[in-house]
N, C-alpha and C. Protein backbone atom coordinates (compact mmCIF):
# COMPACT_ATOMS: atom_id res chain seq x y z
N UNK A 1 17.01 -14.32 35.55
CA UNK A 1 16.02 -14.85 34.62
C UNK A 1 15.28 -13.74 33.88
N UNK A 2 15.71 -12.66 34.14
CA UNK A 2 15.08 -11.35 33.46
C UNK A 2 15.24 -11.49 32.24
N UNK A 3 14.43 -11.15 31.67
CA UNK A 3 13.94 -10.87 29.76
C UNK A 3 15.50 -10.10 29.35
N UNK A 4 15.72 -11.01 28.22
CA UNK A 4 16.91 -10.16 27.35
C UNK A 4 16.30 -9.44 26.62
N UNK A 5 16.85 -7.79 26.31
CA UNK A 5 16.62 -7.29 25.62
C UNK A 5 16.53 -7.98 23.82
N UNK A 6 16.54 -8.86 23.54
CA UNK A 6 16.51 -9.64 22.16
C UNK A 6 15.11 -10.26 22.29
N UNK A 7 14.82 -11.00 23.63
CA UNK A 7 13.67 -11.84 24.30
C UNK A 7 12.30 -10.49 23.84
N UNK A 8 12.46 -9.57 24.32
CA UNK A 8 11.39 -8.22 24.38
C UNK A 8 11.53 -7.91 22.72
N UNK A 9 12.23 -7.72 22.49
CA UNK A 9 12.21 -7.11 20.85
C UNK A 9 11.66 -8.27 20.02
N UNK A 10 12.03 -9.37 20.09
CA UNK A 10 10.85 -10.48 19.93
C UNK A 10 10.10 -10.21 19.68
N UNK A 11 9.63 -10.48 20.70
CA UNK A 11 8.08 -10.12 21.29
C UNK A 11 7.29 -8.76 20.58
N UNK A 12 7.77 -7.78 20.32
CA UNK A 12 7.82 -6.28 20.30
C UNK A 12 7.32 -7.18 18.71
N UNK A 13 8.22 -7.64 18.06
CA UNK A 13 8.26 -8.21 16.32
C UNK A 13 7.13 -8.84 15.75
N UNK A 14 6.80 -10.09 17.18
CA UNK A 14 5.49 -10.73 16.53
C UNK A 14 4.14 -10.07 16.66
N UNK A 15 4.59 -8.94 17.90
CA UNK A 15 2.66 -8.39 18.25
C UNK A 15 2.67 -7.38 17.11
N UNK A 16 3.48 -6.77 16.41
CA UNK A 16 4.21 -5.81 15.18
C UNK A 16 2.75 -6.59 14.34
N UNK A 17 4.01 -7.81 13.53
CA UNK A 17 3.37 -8.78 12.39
C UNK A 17 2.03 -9.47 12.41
N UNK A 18 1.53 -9.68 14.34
CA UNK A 18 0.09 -10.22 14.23
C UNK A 18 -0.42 -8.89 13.60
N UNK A 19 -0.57 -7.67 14.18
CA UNK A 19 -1.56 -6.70 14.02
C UNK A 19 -1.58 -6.26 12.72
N UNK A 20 -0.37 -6.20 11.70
CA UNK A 20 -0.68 -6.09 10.67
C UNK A 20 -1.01 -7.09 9.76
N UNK A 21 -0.66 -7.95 10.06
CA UNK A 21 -1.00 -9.09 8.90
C UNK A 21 -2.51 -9.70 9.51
N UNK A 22 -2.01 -10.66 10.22
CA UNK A 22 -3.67 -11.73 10.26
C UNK A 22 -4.48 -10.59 11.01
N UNK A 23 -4.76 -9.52 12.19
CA UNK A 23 -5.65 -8.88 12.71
C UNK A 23 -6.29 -8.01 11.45
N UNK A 24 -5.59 -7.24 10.78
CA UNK A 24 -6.18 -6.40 9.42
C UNK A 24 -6.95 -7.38 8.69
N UNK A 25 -6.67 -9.04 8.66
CA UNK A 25 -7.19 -9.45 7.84
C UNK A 25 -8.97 -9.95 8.58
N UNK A 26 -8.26 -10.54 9.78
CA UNK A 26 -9.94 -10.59 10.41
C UNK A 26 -10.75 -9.64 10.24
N UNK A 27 -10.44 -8.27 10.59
CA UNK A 27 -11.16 -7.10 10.34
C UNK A 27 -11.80 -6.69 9.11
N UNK A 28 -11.12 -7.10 8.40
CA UNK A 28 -11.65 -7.07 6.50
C UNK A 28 -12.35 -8.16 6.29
N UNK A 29 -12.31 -9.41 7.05
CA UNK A 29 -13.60 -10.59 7.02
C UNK A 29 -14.37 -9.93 7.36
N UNK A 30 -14.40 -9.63 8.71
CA UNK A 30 -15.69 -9.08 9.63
C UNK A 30 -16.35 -8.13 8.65
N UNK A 31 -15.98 -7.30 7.94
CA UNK A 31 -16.25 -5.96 7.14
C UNK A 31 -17.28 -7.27 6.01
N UNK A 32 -16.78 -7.79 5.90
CA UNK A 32 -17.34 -8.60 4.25
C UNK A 32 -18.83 -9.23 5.14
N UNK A 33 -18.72 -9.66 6.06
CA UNK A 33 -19.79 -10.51 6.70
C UNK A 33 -20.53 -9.47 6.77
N UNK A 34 -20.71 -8.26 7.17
CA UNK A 34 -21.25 -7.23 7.83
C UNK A 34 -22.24 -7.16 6.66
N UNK A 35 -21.43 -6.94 5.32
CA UNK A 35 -22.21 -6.17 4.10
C UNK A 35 -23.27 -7.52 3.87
N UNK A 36 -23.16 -8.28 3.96
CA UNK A 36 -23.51 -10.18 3.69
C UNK A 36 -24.78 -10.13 3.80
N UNK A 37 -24.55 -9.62 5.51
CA UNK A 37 -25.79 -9.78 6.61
C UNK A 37 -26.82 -8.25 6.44
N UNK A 38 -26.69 -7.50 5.55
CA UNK A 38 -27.03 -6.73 5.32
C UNK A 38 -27.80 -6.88 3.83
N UNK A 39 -27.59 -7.58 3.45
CA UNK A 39 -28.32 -7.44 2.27
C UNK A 39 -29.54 -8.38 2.28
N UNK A 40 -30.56 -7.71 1.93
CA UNK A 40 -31.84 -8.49 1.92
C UNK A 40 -32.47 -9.89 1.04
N UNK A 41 -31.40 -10.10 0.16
CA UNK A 41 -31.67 -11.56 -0.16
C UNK A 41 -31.29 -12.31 0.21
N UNK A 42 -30.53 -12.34 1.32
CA UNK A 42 -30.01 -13.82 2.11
C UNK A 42 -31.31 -14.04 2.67
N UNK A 43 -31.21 -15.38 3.11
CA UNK A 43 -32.12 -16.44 3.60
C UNK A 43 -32.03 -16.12 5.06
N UNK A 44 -33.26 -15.87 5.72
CA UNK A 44 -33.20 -15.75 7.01
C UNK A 44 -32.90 -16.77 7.91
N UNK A 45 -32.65 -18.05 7.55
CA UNK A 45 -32.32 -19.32 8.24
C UNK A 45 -30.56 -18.97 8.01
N UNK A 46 -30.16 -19.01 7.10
CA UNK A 46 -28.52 -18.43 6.49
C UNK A 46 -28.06 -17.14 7.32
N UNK A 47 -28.91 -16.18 7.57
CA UNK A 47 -28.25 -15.25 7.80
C UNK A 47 -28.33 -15.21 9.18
N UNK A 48 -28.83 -16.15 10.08
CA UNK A 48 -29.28 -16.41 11.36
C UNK A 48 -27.44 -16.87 11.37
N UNK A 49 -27.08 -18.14 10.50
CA UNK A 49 -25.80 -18.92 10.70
C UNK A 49 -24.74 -17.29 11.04
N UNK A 50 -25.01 -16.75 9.65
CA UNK A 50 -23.63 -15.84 9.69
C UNK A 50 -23.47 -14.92 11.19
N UNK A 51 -24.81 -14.54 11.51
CA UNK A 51 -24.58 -13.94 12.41
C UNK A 51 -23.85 -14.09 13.77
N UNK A 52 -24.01 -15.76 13.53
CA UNK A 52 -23.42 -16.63 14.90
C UNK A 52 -21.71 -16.74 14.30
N UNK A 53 -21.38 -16.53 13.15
CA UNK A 53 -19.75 -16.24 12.50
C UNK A 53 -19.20 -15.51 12.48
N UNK A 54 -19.94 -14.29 12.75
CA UNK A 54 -19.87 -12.97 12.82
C UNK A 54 -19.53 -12.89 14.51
N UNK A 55 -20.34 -13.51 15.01
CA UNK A 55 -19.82 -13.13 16.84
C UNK A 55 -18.71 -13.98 16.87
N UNK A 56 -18.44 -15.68 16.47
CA UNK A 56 -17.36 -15.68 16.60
C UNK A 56 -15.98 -15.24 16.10
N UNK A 57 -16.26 -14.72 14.80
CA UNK A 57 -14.95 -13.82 14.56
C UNK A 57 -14.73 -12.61 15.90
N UNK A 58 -15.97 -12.07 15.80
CA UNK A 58 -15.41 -11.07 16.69
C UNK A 58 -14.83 -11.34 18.05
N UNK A 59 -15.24 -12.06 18.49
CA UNK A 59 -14.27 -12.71 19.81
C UNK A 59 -13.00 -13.30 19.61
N UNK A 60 -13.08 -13.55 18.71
CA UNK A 60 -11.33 -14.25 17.49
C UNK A 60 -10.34 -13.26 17.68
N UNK A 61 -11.49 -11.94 17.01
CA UNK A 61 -10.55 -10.61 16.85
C UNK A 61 -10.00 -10.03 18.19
N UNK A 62 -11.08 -10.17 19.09
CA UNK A 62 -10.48 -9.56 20.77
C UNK A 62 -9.56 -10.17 20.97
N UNK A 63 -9.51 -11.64 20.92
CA UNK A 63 -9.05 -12.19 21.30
C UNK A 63 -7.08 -12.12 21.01
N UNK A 64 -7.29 -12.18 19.34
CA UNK A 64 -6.31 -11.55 18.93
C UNK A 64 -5.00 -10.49 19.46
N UNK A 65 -6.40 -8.91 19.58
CA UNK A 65 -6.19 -7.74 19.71
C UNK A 65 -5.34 -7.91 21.64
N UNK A 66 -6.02 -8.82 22.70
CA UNK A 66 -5.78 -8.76 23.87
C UNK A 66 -4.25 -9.82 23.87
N UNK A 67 -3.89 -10.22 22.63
CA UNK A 67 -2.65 -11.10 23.25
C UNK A 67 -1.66 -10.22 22.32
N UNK A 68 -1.68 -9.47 21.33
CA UNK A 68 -1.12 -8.29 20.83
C UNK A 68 -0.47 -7.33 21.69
N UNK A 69 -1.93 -6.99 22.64
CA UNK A 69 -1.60 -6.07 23.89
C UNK A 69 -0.85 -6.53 24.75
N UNK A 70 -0.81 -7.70 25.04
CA UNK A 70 0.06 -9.07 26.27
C UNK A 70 1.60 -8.60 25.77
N UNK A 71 1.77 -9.60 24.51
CA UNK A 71 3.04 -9.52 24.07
C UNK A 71 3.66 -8.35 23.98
N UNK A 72 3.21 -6.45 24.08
CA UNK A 72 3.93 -5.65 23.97
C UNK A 72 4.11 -4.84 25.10
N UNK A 73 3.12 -5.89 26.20
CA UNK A 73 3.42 -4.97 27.81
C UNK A 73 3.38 -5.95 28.59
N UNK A 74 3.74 -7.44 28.42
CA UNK A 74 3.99 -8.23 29.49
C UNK A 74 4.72 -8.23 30.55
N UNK A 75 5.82 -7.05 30.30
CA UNK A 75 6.90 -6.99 31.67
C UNK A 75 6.60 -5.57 32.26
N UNK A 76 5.46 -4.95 31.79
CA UNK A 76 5.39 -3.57 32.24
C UNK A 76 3.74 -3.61 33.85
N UNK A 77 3.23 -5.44 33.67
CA UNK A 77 2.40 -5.06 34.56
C UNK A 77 2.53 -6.19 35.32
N UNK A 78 1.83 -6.04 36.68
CA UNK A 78 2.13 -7.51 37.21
C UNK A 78 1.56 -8.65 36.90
N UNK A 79 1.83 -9.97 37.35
CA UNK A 79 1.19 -11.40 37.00
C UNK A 79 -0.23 -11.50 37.81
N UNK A 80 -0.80 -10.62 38.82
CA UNK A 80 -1.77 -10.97 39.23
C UNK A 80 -2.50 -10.12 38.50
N UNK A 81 -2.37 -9.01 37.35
CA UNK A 81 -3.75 -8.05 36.77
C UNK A 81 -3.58 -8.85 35.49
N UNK A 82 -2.75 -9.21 34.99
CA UNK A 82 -2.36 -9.94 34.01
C UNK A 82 -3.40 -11.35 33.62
N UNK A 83 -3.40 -11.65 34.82
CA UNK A 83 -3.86 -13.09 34.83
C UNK A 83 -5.42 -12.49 35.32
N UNK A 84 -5.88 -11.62 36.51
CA UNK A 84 -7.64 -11.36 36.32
C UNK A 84 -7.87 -10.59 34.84
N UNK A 85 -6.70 -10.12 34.04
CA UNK A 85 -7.62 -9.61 32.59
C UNK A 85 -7.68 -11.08 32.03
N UNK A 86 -7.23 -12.03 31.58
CA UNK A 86 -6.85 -13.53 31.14
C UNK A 86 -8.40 -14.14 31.57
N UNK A 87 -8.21 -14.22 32.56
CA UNK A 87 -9.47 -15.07 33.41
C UNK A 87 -11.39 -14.37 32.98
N UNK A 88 -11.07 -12.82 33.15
CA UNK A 88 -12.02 -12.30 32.39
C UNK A 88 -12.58 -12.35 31.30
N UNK A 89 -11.93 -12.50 30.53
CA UNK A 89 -11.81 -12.23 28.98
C UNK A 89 -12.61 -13.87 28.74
N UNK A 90 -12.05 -15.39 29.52
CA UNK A 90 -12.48 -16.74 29.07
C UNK A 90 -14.10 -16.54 29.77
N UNK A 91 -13.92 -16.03 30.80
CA UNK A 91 -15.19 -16.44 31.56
C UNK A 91 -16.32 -15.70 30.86
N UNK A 92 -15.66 -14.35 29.89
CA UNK A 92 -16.59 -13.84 29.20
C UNK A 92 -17.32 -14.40 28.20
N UNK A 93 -16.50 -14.74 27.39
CA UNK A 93 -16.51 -15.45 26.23
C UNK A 93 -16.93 -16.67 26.40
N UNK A 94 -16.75 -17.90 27.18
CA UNK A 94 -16.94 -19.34 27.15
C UNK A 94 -17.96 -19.58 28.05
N UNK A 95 -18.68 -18.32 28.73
CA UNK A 95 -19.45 -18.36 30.08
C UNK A 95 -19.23 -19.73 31.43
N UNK A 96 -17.95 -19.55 31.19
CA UNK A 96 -17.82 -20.22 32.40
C UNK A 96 -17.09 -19.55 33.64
N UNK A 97 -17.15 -20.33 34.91
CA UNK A 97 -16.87 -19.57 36.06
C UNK A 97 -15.36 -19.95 36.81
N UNK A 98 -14.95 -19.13 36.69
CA UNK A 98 -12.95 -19.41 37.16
C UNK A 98 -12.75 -19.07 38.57
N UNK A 99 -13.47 -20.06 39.32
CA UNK A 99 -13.18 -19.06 40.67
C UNK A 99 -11.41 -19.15 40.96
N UNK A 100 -10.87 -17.60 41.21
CA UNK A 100 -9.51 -17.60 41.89
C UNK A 100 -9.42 -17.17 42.59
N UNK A 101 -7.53 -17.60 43.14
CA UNK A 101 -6.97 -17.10 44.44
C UNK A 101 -5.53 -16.83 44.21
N UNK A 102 -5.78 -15.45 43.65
CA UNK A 102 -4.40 -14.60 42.91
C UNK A 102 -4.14 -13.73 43.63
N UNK A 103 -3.10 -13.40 44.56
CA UNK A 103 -2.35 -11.87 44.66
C UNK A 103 -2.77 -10.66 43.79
N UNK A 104 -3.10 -9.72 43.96
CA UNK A 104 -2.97 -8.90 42.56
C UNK A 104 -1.97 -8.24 42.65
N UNK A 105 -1.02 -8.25 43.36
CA UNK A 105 -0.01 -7.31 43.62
C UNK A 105 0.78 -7.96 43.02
N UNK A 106 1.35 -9.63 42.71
CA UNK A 106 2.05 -10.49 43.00
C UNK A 106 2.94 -9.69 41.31
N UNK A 107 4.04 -9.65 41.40
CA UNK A 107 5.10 -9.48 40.56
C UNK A 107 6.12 -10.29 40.97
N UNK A 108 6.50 -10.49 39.86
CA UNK A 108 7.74 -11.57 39.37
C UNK A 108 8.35 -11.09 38.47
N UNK A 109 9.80 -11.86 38.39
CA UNK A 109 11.01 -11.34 37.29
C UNK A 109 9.95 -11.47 35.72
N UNK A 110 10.49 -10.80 34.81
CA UNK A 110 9.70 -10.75 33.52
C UNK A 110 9.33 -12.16 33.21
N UNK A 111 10.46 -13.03 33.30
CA UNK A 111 10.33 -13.80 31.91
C UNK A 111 9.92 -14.84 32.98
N UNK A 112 10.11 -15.19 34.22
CA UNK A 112 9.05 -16.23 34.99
C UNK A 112 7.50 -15.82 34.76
N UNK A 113 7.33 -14.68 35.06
CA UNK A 113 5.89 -13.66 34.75
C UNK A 113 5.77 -14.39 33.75
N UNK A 114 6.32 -14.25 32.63
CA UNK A 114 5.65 -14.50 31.12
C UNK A 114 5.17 -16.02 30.90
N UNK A 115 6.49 -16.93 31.28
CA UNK A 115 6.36 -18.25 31.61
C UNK A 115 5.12 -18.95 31.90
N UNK A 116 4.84 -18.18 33.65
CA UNK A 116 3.68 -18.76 34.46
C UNK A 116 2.23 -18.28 33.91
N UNK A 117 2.25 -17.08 33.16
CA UNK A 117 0.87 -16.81 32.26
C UNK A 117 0.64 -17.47 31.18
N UNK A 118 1.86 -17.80 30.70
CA UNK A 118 1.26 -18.88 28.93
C UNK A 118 1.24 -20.41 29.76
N UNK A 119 1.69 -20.58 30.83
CA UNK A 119 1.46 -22.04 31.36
C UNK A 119 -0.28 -21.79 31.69
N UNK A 120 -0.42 -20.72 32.48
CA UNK A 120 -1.96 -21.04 32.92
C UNK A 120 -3.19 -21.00 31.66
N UNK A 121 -2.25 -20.11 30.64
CA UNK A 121 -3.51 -20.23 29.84
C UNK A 121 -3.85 -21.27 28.98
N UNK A 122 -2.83 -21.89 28.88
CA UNK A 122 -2.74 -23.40 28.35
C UNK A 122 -3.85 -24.51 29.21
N UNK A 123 -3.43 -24.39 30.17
CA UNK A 123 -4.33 -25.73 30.75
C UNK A 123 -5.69 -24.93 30.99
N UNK A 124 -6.21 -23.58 31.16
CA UNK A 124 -7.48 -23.46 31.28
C UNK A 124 -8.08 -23.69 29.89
N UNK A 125 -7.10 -22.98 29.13
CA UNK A 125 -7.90 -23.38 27.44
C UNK A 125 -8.13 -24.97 27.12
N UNK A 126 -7.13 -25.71 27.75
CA UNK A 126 -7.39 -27.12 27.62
C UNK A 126 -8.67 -27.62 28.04
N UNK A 127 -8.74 -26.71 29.41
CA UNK A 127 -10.02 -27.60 30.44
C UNK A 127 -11.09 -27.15 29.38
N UNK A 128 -11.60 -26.20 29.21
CA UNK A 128 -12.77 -25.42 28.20
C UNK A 128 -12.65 -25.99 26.85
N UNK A 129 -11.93 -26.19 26.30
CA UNK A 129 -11.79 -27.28 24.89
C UNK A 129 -12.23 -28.66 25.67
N UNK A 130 -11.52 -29.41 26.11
CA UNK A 130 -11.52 -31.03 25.92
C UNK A 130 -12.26 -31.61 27.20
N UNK A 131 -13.11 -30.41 27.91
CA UNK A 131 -14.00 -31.12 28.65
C UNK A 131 -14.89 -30.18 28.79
N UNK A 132 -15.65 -29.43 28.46
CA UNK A 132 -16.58 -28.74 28.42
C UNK A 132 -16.61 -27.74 29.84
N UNK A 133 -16.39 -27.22 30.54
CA UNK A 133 -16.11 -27.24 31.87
C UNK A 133 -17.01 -25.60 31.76
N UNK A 134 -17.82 -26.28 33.22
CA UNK A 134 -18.67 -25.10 33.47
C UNK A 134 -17.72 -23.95 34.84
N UNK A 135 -17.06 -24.80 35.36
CA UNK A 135 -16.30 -24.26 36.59
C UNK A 135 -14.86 -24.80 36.99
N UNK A 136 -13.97 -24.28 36.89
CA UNK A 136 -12.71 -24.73 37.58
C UNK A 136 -11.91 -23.06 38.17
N UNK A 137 -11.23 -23.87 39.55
CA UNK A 137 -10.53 -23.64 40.60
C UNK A 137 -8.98 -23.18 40.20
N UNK A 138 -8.76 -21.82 40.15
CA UNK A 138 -7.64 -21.82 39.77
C UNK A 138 -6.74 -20.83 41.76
N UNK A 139 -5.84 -21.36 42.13
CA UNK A 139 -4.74 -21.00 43.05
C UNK A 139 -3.43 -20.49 42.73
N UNK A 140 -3.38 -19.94 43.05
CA UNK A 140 -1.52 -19.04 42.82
C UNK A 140 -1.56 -18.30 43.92
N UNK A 141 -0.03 -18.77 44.61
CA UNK A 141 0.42 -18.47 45.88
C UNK A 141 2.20 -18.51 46.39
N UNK A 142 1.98 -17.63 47.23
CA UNK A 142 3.80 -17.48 47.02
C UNK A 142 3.43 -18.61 48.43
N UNK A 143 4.69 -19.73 48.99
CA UNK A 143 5.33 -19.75 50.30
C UNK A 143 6.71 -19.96 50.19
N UNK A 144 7.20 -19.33 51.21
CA UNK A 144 8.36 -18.81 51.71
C UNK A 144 8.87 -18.94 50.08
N UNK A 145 10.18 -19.49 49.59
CA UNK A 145 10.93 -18.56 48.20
C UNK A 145 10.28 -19.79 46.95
N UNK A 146 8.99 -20.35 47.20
CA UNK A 146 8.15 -20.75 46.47
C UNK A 146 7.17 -19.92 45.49
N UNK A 147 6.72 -20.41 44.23
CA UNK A 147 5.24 -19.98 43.78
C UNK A 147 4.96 -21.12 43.33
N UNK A 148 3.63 -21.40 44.34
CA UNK A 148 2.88 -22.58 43.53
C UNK A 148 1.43 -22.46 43.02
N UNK A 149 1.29 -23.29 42.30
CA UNK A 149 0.03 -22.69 41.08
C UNK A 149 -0.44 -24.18 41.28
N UNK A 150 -2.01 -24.06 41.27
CA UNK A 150 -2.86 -25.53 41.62
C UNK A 150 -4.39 -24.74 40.98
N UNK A 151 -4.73 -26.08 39.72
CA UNK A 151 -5.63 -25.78 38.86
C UNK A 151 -6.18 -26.98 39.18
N UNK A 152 -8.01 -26.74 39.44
CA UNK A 152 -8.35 -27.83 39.63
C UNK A 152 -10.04 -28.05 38.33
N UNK A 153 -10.12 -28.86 37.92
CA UNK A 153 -11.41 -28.87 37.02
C UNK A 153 -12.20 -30.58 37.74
N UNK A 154 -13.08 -30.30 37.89
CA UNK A 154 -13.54 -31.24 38.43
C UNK A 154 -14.55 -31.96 37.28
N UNK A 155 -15.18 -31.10 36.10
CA UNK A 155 -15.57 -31.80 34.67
C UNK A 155 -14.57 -33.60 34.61
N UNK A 156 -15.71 -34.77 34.42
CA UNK A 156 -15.23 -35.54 34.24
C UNK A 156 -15.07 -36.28 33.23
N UNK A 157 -14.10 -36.70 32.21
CA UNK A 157 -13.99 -36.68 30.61
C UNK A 157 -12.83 -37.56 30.40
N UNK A 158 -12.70 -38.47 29.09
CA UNK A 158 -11.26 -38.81 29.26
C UNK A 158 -10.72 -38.58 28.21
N UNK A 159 -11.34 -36.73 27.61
CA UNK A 159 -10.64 -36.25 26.40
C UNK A 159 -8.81 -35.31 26.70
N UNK A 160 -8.92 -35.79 28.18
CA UNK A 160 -7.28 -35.20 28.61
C UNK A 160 -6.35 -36.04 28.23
N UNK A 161 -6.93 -37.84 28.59
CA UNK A 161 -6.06 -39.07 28.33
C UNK A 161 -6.01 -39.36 26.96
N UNK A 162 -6.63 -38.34 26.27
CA UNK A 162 -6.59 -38.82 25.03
C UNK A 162 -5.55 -38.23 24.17
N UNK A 163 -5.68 -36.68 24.90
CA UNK A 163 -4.54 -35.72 24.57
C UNK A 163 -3.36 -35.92 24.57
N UNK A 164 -3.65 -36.43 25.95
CA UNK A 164 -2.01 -36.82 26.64
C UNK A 164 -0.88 -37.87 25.74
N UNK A 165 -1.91 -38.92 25.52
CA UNK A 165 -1.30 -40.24 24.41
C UNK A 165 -0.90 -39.61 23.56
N UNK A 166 -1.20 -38.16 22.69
CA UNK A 166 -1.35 -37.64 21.18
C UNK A 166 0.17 -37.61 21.12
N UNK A 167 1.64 -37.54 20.56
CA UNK A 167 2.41 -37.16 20.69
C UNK A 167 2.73 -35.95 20.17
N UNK A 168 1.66 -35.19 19.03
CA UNK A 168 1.38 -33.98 18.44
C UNK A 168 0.99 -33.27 19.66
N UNK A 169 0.56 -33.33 20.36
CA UNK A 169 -0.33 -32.59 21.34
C UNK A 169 0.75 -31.35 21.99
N UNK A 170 0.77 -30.28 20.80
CA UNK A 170 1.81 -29.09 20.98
C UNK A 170 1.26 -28.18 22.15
N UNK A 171 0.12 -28.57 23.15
CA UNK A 171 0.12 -27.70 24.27
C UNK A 171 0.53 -28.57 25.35
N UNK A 172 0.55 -29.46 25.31
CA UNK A 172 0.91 -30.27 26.72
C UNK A 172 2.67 -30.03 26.21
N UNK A 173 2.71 -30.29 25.51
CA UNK A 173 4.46 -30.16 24.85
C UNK A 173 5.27 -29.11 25.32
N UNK A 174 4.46 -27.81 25.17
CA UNK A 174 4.47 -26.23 25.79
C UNK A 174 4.85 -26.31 26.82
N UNK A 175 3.82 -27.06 27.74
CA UNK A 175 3.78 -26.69 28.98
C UNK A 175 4.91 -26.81 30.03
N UNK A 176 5.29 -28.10 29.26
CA UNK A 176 6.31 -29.10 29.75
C UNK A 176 7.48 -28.68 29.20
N UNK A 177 7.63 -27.95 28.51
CA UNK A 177 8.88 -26.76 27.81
C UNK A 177 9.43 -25.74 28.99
N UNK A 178 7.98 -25.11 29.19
CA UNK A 178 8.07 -23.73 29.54
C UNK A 178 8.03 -23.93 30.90
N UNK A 179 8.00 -25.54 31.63
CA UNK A 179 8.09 -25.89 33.24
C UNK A 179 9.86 -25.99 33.04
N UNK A 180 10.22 -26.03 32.33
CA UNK A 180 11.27 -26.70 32.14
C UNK A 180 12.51 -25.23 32.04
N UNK A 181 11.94 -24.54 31.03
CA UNK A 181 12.73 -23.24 30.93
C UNK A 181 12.82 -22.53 32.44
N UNK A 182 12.18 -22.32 33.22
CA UNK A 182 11.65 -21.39 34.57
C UNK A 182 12.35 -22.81 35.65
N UNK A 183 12.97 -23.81 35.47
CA UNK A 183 12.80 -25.24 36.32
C UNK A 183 12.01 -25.09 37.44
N UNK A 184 10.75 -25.17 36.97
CA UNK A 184 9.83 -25.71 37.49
C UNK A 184 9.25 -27.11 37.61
N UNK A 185 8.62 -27.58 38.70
CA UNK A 185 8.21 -28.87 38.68
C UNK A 185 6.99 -29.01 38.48
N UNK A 186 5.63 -29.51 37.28
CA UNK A 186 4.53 -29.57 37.04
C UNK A 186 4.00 -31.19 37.00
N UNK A 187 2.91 -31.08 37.68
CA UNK A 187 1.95 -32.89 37.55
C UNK A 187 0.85 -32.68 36.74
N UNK A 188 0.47 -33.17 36.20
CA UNK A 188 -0.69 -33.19 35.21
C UNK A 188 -1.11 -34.60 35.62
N UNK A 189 -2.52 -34.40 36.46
CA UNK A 189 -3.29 -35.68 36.70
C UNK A 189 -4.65 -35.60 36.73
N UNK A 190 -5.02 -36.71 35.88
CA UNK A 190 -6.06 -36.91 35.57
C UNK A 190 -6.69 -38.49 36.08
N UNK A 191 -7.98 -38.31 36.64
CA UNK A 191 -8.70 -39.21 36.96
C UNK A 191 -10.32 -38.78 36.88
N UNK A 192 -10.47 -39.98 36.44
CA UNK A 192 -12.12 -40.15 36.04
C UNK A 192 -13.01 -39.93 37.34
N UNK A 193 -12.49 -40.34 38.24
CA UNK A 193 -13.28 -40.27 39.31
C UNK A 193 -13.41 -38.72 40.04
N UNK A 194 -12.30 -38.05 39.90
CA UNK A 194 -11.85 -37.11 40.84
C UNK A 194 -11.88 -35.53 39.88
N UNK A 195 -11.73 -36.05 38.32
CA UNK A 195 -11.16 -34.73 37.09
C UNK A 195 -9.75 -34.51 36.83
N UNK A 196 -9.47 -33.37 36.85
CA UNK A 196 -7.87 -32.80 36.36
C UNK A 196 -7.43 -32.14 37.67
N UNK A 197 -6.05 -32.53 38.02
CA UNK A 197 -5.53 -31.47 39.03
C UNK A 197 -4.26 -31.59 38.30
N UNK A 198 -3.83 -30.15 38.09
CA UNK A 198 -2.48 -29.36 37.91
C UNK A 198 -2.13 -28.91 38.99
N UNK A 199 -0.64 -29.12 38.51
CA UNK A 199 0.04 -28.61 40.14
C UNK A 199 1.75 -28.15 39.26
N UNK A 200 2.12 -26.70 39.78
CA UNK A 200 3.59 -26.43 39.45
C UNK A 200 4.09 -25.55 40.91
N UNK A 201 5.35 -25.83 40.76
CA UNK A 201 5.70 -25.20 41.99
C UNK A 201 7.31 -25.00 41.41
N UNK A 202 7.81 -23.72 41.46
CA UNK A 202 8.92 -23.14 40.95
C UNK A 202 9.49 -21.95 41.86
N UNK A 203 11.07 -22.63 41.88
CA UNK A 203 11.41 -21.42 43.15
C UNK A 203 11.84 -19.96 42.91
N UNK A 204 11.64 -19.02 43.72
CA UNK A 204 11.51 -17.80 43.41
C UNK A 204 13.28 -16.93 43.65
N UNK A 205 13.90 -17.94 44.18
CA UNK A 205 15.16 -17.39 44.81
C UNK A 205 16.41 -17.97 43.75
């Protein structure tokens, strides 16, 4: 299941085209806002707004800049530093709290590695979009020629069931792609009473 050399050069192509095209261009927004907020006839109620446009570009731009960095060294580090820079970066930004239970040692073939990181960041970005979520439970664990991954959000909302119905809904679509590429087995359940529990379990042998 190792990365084809075509799979990496990919990859190598799009973090290429993000950084020059759309990242140069955020950076030349940010530059324009800067001069904006600098000039003394804006409205101090107005320039209060930009400033709050101004931080979120710039977290746009990290944000950017850190999946740039992903895509051109995803097979060069393991899935457990991989995933505490991932987890850092949301809890920074969205101030919420991710408690985990990751290996940091834990390495895997490339392209399962790659797999099981765009699966997790999918459903945490989900939980923080479509339910506001101050705290969720994330697990990753090898047993015997297993890895199973168990995400739990206990936020109670029924903007998941709403997702779920969407047939556009190109991250649940993902997910269920990329369980599928690795044959993995994933549940996506949701209850009002209880929240969201994810669950994948994919064999390692």
């Amino acid at each position: 299941m190792r990365a084809s050399t075509t799979e990496r050069s990919e990859r190598i192509r799009i973090a290429r085209d993000l950084h020059d095209g759309i990242a140069q261009e955020l950076v030349a927004l940010g530059y324009s806002l800067d001069k904006t907020l600098t000039a003394a006839v804006v409205d101090p109620e107005v320039k209060a707004q930009l400033r709050e446009v101004r931080s979120q570009l710039t977290n746009l731009t990290n944000e950017l800049r850190a999946e740039i960095f992903f895509l051109r060294n995803s097979g060069s580090q393991n899935l457990g530093q991989l995933l505490q820079s991932l987890i850092g970066r949301l809890e920074k930004q969205h101030e919420i709290k991710i408690a985990t239970t990751i290996p940091l040692g834990l390495t895997l073939d490339e392209d399962l590695s790659y797999q099981i990181y765009r699966i997790i960041q999918e459903v945490l970005t989900n939980s923080i979009k479509h339910a506001d979520s101050t705290q969720i439970q994330l697990q990753l664990k090898t047993s015997g020629n297993k890895l199973e991954l168990l995400i739990i959000d206990q936020v109670i909302t029924n903007e998941y069931d709403k997702e779920e119905k969407d047939p556009n809904t190109f991250g649940l679509i993902g997910i269920q792609e990329r369980s599928e590429q690795i044959n993995a087995i994933c549940e996506w359940v949701h209850n009002l009473d209880t929240g969201l529990r994810f669950t994948l379990s994919v064999n390692l042998s």
